[in-house]
Every structure is written in structure tokens, then in C-alpha cells.
Protein backbone atom coordinates (compact mmCIF):
# COMPACT_ATOMS: atom_id res chain seq x y z
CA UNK A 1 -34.65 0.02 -21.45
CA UNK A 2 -35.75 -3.65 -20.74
CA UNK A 3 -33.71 -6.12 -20.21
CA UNK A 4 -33.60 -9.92 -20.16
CA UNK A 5 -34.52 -11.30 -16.57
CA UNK A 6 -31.47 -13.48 -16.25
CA UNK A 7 -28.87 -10.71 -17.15
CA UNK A 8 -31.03 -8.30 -14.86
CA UNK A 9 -30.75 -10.81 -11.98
CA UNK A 10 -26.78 -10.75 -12.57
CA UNK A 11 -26.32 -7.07 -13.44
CA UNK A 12 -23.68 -5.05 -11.09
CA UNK A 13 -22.33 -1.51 -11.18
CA UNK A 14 -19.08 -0.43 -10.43
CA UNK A 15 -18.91 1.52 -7.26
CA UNK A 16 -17.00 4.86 -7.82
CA UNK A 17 -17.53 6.06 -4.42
CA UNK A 18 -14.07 6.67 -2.02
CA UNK A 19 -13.51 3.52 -0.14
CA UNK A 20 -13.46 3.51 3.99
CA UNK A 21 -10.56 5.31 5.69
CA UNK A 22 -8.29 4.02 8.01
CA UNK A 23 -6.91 6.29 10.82
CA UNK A 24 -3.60 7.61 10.60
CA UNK A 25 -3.26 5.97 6.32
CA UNK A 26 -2.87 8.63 3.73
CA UNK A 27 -2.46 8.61 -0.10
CA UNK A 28 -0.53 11.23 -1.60
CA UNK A 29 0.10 11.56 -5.19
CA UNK A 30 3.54 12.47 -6.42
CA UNK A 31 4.58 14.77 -9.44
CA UNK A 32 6.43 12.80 -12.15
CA UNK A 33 8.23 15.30 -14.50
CA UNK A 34 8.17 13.65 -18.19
CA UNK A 35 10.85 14.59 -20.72
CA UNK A 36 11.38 13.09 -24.58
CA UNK A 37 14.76 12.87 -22.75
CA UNK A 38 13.17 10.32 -19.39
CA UNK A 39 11.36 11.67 -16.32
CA UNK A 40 12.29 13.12 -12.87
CA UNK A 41 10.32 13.07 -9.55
CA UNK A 42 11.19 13.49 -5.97
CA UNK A 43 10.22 10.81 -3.39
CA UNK A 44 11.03 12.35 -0.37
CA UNK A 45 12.27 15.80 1.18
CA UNK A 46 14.24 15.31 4.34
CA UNK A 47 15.55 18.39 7.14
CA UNK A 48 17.52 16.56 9.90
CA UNK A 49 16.22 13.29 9.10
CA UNK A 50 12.32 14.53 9.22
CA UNK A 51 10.49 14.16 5.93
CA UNK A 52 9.22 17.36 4.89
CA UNK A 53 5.38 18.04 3.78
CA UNK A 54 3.87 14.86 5.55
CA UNK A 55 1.03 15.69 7.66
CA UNK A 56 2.74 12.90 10.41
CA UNK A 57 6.41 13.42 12.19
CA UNK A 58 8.35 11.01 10.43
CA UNK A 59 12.11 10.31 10.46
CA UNK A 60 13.67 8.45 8.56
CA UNK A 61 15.80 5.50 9.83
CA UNK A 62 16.26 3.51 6.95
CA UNK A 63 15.39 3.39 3.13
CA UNK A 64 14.53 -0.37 1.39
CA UNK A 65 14.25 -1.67 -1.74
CA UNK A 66 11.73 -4.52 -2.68
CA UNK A 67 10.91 -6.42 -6.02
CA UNK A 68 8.07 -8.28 -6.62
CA UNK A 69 7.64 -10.78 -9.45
CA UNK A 70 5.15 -10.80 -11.50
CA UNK A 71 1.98 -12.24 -9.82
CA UNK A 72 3.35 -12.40 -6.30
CA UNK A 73 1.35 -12.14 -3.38
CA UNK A 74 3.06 -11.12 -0.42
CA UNK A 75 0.94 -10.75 2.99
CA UNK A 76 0.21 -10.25 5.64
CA UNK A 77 2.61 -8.26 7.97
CA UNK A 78 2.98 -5.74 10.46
CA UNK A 79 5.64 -4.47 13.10
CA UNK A 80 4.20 -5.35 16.61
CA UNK A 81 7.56 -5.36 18.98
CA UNK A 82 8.58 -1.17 17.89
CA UNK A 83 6.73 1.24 16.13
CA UNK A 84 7.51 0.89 12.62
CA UNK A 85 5.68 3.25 10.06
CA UNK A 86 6.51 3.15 6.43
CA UNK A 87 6.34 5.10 3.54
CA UNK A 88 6.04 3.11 0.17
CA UNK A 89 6.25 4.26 -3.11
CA UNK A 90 6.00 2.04 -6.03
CA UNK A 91 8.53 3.11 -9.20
CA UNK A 92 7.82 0.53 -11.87
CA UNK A 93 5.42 -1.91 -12.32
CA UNK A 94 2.39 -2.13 -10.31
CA UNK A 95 1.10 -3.53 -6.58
CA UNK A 96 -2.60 -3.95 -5.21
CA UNK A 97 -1.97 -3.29 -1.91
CA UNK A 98 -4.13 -4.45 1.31
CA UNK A 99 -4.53 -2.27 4.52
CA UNK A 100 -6.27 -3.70 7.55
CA UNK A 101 -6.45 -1.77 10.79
CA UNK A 102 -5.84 -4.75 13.49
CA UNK A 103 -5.22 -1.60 16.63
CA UNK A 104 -6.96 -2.57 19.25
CA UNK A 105 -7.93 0.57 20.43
CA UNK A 106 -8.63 2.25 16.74
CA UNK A 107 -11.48 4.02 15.75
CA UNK A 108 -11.36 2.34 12.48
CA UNK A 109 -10.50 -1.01 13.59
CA UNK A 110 -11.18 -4.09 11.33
CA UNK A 111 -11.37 -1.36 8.95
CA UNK A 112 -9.74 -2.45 4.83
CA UNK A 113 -8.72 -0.84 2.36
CA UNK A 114 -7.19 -0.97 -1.00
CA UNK A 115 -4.90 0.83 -2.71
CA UNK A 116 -3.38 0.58 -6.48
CA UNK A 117 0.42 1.79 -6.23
CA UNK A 118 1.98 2.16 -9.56
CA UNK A 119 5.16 3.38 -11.30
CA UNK A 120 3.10 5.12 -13.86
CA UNK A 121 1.21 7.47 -11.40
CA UNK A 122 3.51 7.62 -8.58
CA UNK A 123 2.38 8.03 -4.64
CA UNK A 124 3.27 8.03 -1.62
CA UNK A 125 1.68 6.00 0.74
CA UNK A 126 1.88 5.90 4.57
CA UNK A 127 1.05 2.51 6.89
CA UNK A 128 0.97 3.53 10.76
CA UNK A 129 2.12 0.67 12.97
CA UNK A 130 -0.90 -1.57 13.50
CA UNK A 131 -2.15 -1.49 10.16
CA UNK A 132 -1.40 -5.19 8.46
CA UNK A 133 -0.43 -4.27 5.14
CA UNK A 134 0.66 -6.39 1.52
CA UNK A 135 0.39 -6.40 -2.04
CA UNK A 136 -0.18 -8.72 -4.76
CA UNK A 137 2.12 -7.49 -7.83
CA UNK A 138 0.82 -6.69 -11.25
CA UNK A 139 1.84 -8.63 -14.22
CA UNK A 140 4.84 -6.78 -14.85
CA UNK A 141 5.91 -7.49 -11.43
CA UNK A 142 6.96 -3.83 -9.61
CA UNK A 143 9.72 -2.41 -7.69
CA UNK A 144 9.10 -0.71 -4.52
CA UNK A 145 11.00 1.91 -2.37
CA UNK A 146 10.03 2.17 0.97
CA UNK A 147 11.17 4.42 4.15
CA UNK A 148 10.89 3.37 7.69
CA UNK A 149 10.84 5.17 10.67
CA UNK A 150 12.87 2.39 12.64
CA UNK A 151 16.02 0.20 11.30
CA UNK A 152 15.88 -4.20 10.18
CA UNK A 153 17.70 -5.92 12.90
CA UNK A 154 17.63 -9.62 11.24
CA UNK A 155 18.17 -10.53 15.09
CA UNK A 156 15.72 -9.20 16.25
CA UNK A 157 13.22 -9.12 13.72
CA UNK A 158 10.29 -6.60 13.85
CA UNK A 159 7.85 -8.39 11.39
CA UNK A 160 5.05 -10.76 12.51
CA UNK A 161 3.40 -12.61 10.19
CA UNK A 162 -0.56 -13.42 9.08
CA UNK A 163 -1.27 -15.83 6.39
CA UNK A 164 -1.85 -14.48 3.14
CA UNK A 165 -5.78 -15.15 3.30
CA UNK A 166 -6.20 -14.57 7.03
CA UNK A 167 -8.61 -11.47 5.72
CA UNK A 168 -10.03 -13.36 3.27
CA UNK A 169 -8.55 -15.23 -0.24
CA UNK A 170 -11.47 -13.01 -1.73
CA UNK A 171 -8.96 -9.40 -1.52
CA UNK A 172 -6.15 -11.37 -4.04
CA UNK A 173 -8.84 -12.38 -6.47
CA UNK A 174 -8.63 -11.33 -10.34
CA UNK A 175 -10.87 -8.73 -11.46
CA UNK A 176 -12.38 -10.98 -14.45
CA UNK A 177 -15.30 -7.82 -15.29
């Protein structure tokens, strides 16, 4: 088919291909169990503190809570003074989330990725230490439950900050199609 030069010179195609990988990241779905009655699903197994069925050691130290209003953007972080992996799982609503390897000696370093977390389709999703992660919620803002592998200490505090566009304002932009 021809088309008109102009719209030729602006056509794009949506890329369908899997995005980059980040070492040590993984994306696991979870099975939500749907009843007339509600729905069920597990988050996480756990055998003397270890989760169960991750392809990582993980224990878990300490189990969060986070809600995000609608629209809100919150990034950069990451957990340089301990190791600090996390496990997030978003239960209602929805987050774009931002991964950026910044490990020095990574293969994947510099390395980004995104990642669409959502209460409808349930995952679990695991940030290694390193890996600057945050999220930009959906308009129905979302709530998010997260494990950690090491415990808050508000005196102490294990999360430096990057500003919000330090990867580029370009990752929060709307999809306008």
C-alpha cells in the first residue's frame, strides 16, 4: 500500500521484542485465584525466614507497605551502605517501574529496563542491590507490598537518592500513541 510521504516520514512500529536484561532482576508472574465471591493469591512462601521458589537466597527481614497517588513519580533510589534486595509486588492499581544497573563491576551496567507492575496481573519482582529502581503510579494510584532482605533503621538510613530525571525526564513521559 502507498502512503502519503509526510505520514511515511513519521510512521513508527511498536517494538514487541523482550527488552534488555539486567543481571541478577527477574519478573515472575503470580497466580491470582478469581472467585464471584473475591480472589486469593499468595505473595510469598517462607521456610525459616528464606522465601521459597526464588531462583536467589533471600530472607526476609522485613515486609513494607507503600501507596502511591495517582500520578506520582517517585525515583530514583538504591541501598548503597548494606545490601538491600527487594521483592515488590504491586496489589492494586498500577506502577511503571524503572531499573537501572549503576554496579560498577556489572556485566549489564548502565543497562534499563522497564517494567509494568499491576494489581490486575500480579508479579513478583526482584531489584538486587545496585540496581536504582522507581515507579511512576498509574492513574488509579497503586499500593505496593514489598520484602527486604535487610531492616529500615530511620537512623541510619540505607537509601541514597538520584533525582527523578538523573536517567533521563524521557522514562516518566506519557505514552500519547
Amino acid at each position: 500500500m502507498k502512503l502519503d510521504d509526510k505520514a511515511l516520514a513519521h510512521l513508527t512500529y511498536q517494538n514487541y521484542l523482550e527488552a534488555a536484561s539486567i543481571t541478577g532482576v527477574f519478573y515472575h508472574p503470580l497466580k491470582k485465584h478469581r472467585a464471584l465471591e473475591g480472589a486469593f493469591m499468595e505473595y510469598l512462601r517462607l521456610k525459616d525466614g528464606r522465601v521459597e521458589g526464588l531462583p536467589v537466597p533471600f530472607e526476609a527481614r522485613q515486609f513494607s507497605v507503600s501507596w502511591a497517588v495517582p500520578g506520582r513519580i517517585n525515583a530514583f533510589h538504591l541501598h548503597p551502605k548494606r545490601t538491600q534486595d527487594e521483592l515488590w509486588c504491586v496489589v492494586q492499581g498500577a506502577l511503571l517501574v524503572w531499573l537501572v544497573d549503576v554496579r560498577a563491576d556489572s556485566p549489564t551496567k548502565g543497562a534499563k529496563r522497564s517494567f509494568l507492575l499491576s494489581g490486575e496481573a500480579p508479579s513478583l519482582l526482584y531489584i538486587p542491590s545496585g540496581v536504582a529502581h522507581g515507579y511512576r503510579a498509574g492513574y488509579q494510584g497503586a499500593l505496593l507490598l514489598y520484602a527486604m532482605n535487610d531492616q529500615f533503621n530511620p537512623s541510619d538510613p540505607n537509601e541514597g537518592r538520584l533525582p527523578w530525571d538523573f536517567f533521563g525526564a524521557d522514562l516518566w513521559a506519557d505514552d500519547k500513541g
